[in-house]
C-alpha atoms as a PDB file:
ATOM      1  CA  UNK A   1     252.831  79.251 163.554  1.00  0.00           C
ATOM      2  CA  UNK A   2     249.341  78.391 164.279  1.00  0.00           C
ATOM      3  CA  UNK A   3     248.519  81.225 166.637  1.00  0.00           C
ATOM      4  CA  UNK A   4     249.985  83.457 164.088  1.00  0.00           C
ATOM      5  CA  UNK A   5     247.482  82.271 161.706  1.00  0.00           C
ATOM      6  CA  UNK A   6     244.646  82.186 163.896  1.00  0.00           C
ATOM      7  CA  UNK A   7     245.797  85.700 164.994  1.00  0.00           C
ATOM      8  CA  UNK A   8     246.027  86.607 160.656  1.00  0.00           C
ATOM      9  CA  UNK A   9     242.813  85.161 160.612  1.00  0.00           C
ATOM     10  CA  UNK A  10     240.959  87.466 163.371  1.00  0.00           C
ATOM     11  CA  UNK A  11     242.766  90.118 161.534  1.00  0.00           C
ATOM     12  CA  UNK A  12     241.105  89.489 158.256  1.00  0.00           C
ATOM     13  CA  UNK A  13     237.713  88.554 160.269  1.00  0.00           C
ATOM     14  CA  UNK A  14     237.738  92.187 161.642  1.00  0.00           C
ATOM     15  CA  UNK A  15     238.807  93.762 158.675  1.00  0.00           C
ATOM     16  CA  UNK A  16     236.381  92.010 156.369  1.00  0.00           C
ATOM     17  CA  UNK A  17     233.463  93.028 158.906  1.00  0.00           C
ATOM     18  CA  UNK A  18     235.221  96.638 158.535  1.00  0.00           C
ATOM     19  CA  UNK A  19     234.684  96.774 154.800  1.00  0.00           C
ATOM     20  CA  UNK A  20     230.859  95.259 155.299  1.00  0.00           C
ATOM     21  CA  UNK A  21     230.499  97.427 157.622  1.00  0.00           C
ATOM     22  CA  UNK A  22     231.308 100.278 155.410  1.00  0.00           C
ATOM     23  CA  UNK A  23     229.519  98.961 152.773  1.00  0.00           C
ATOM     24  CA  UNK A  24     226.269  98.943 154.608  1.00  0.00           C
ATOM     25  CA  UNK A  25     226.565 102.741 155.687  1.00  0.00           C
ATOM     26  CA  UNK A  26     227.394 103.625 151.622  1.00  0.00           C
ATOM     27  CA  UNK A  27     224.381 101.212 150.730  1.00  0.00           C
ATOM     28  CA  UNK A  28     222.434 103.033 153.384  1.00  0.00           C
ATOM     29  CA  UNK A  29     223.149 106.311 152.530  1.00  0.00           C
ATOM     30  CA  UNK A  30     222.456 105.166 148.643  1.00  0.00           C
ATOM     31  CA  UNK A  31     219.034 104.523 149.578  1.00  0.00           C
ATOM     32  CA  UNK A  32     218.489 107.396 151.119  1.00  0.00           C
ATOM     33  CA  UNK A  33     219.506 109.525 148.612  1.00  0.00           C
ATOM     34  CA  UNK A  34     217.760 107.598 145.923  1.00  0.00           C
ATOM     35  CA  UNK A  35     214.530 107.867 148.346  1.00  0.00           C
ATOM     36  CA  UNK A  36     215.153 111.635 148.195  1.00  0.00           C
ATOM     37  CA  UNK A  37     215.647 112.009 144.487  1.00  0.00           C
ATOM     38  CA  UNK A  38     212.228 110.159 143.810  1.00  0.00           C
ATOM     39  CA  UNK A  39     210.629 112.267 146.601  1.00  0.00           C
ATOM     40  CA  UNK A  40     211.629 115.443 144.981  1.00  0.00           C
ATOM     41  CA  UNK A  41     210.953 113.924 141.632  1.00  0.00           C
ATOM     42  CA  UNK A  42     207.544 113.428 142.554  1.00  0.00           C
ATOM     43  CA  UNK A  43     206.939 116.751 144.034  1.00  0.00           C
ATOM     44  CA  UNK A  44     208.168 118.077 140.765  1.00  0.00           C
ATOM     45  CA  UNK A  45     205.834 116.224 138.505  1.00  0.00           C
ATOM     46  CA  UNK A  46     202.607 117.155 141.288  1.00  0.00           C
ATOM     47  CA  UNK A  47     203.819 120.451 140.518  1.00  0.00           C
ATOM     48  CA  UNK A  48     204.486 120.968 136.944  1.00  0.00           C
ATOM     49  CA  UNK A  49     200.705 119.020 136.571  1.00  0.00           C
ATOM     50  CA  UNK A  50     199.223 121.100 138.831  1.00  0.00           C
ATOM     51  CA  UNK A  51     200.520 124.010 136.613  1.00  0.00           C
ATOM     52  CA  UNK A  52     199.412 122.559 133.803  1.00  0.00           C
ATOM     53  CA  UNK A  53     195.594 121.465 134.963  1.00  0.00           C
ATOM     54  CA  UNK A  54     195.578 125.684 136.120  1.00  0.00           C
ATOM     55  CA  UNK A  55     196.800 126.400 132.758  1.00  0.00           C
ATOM     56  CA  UNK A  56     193.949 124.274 131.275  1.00  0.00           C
ATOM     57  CA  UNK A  57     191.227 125.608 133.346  1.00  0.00           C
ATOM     58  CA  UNK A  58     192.123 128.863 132.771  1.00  0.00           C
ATOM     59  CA  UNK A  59     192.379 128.316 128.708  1.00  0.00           C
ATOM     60  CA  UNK A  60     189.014 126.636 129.106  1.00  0.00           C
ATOM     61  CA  UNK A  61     187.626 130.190 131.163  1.00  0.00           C
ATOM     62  CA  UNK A  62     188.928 132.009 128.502  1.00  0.00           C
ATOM     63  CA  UNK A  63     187.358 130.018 125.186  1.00  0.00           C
ATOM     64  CA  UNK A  64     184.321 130.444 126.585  1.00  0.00           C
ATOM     65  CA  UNK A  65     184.529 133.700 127.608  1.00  0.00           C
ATOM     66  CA  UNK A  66     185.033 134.224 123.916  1.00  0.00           C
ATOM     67  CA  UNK A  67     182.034 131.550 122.621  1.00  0.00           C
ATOM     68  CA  UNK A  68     180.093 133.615 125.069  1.00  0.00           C
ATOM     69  CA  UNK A  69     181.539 136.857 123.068  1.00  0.00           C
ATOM     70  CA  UNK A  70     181.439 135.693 119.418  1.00  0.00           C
ATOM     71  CA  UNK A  71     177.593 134.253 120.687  1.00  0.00           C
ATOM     72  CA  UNK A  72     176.964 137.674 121.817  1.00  0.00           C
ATOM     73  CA  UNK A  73     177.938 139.379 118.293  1.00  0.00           C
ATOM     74  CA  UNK A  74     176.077 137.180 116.285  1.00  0.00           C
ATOM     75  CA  UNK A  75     172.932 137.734 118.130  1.00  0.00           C
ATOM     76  CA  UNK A  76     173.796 141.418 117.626  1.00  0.00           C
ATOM     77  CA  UNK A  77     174.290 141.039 114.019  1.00  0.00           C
ATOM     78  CA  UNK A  78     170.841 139.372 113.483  1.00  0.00           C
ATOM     79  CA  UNK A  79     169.533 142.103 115.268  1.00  0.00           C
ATOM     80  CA  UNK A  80     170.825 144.345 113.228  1.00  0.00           C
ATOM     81  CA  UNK A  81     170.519 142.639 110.068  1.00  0.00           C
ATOM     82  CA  UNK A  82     166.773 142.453 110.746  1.00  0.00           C
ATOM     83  CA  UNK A  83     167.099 146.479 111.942  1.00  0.00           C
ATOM     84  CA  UNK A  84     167.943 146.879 108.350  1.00  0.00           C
ATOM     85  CA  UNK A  85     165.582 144.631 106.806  1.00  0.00           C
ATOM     86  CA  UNK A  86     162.980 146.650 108.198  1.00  0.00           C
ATOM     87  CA  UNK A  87     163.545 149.869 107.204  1.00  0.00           C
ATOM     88  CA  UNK A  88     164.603 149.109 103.859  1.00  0.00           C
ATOM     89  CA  UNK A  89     161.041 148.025 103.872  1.00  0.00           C
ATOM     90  CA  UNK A  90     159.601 150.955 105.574  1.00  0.00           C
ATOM     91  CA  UNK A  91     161.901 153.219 102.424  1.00  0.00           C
ATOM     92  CA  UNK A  92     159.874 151.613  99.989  1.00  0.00           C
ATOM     93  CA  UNK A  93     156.265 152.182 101.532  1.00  0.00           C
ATOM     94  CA  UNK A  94     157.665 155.516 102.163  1.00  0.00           C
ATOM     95  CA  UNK A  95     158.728 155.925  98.510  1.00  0.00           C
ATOM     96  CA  UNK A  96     155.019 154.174  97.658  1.00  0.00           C
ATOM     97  CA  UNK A  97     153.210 156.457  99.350  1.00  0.00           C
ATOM     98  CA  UNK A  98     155.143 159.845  98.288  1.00  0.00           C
ATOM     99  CA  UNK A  99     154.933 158.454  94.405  1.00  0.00           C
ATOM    100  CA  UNK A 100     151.110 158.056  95.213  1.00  0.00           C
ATOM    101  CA  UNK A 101     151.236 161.225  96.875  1.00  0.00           C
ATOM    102  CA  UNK A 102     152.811 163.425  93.757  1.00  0.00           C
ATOM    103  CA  UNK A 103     149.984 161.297  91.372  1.00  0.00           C
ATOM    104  CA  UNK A 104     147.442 162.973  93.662  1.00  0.00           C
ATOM    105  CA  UNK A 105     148.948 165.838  93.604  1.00  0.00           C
ATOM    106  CA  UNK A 106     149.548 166.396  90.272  1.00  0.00           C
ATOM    107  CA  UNK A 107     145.909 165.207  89.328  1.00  0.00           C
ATOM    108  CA  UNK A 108     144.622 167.770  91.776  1.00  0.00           C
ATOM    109  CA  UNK A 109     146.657 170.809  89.569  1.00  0.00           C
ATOM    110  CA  UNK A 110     145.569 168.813  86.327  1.00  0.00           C
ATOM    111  CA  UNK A 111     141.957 169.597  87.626  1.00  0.00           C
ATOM    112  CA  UNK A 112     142.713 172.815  88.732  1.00  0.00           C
ATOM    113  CA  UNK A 113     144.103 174.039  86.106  1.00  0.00           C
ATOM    114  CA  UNK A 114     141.859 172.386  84.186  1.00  0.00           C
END
């Protein structure tokens, strides 16, 4: 009866260090694929932020590619503001001068004719 037991108990012994055995491996092979999950969850997120800090910088070339623009007009409509300025100025001496220049004239056929 006792070596029965004793030989139950070896049984059990074994099978018990079976099933930690196997438990190991499956805890093992857990880890590893948790390990390999984060690893690929990190090389996601380094990617999707790299795609985003390209985005950015390429958002940023174009803004000021268009302050540069917009910068550009405005200069070029002072310009031409000014342009305008000017010869709406030089229209009125013009007109000045041919107004004086038809008094002249017609005082010169007054005394003419005179």
């Amino acid at each position: 009866q006792l070596q029965l037991t004793t030989s139950e108990k070896n049984e059990l012994t074994r099978s018990l260090e079976m099933v930690q055995n196997q438990l190991q491996e499956k805890e093992s092979e857990m880890k590893r694929e948790i390990s390999e999950y984060n690893d690929r969850l990190l090389q996601a997120e380094k990617e999707h932020q790299d795609a985003l800090t390209e985005a950015n910088r390429k958002n940023e070339v174009e803004i000021e590619a268009c302050h540069e623009k917009i910068s550009s007009l405005e200069h070029f409509i002072r310009s031409q503001k000014l342009e305008i300025e000017h010869l709406k100025s030089n229209k009125e001496q013009l007109n000045n001068s041919l107004k004086e220049a038809n008094q002249a004239l017609g005082e010169l056929l007054k005394t003419k004719v005179g």
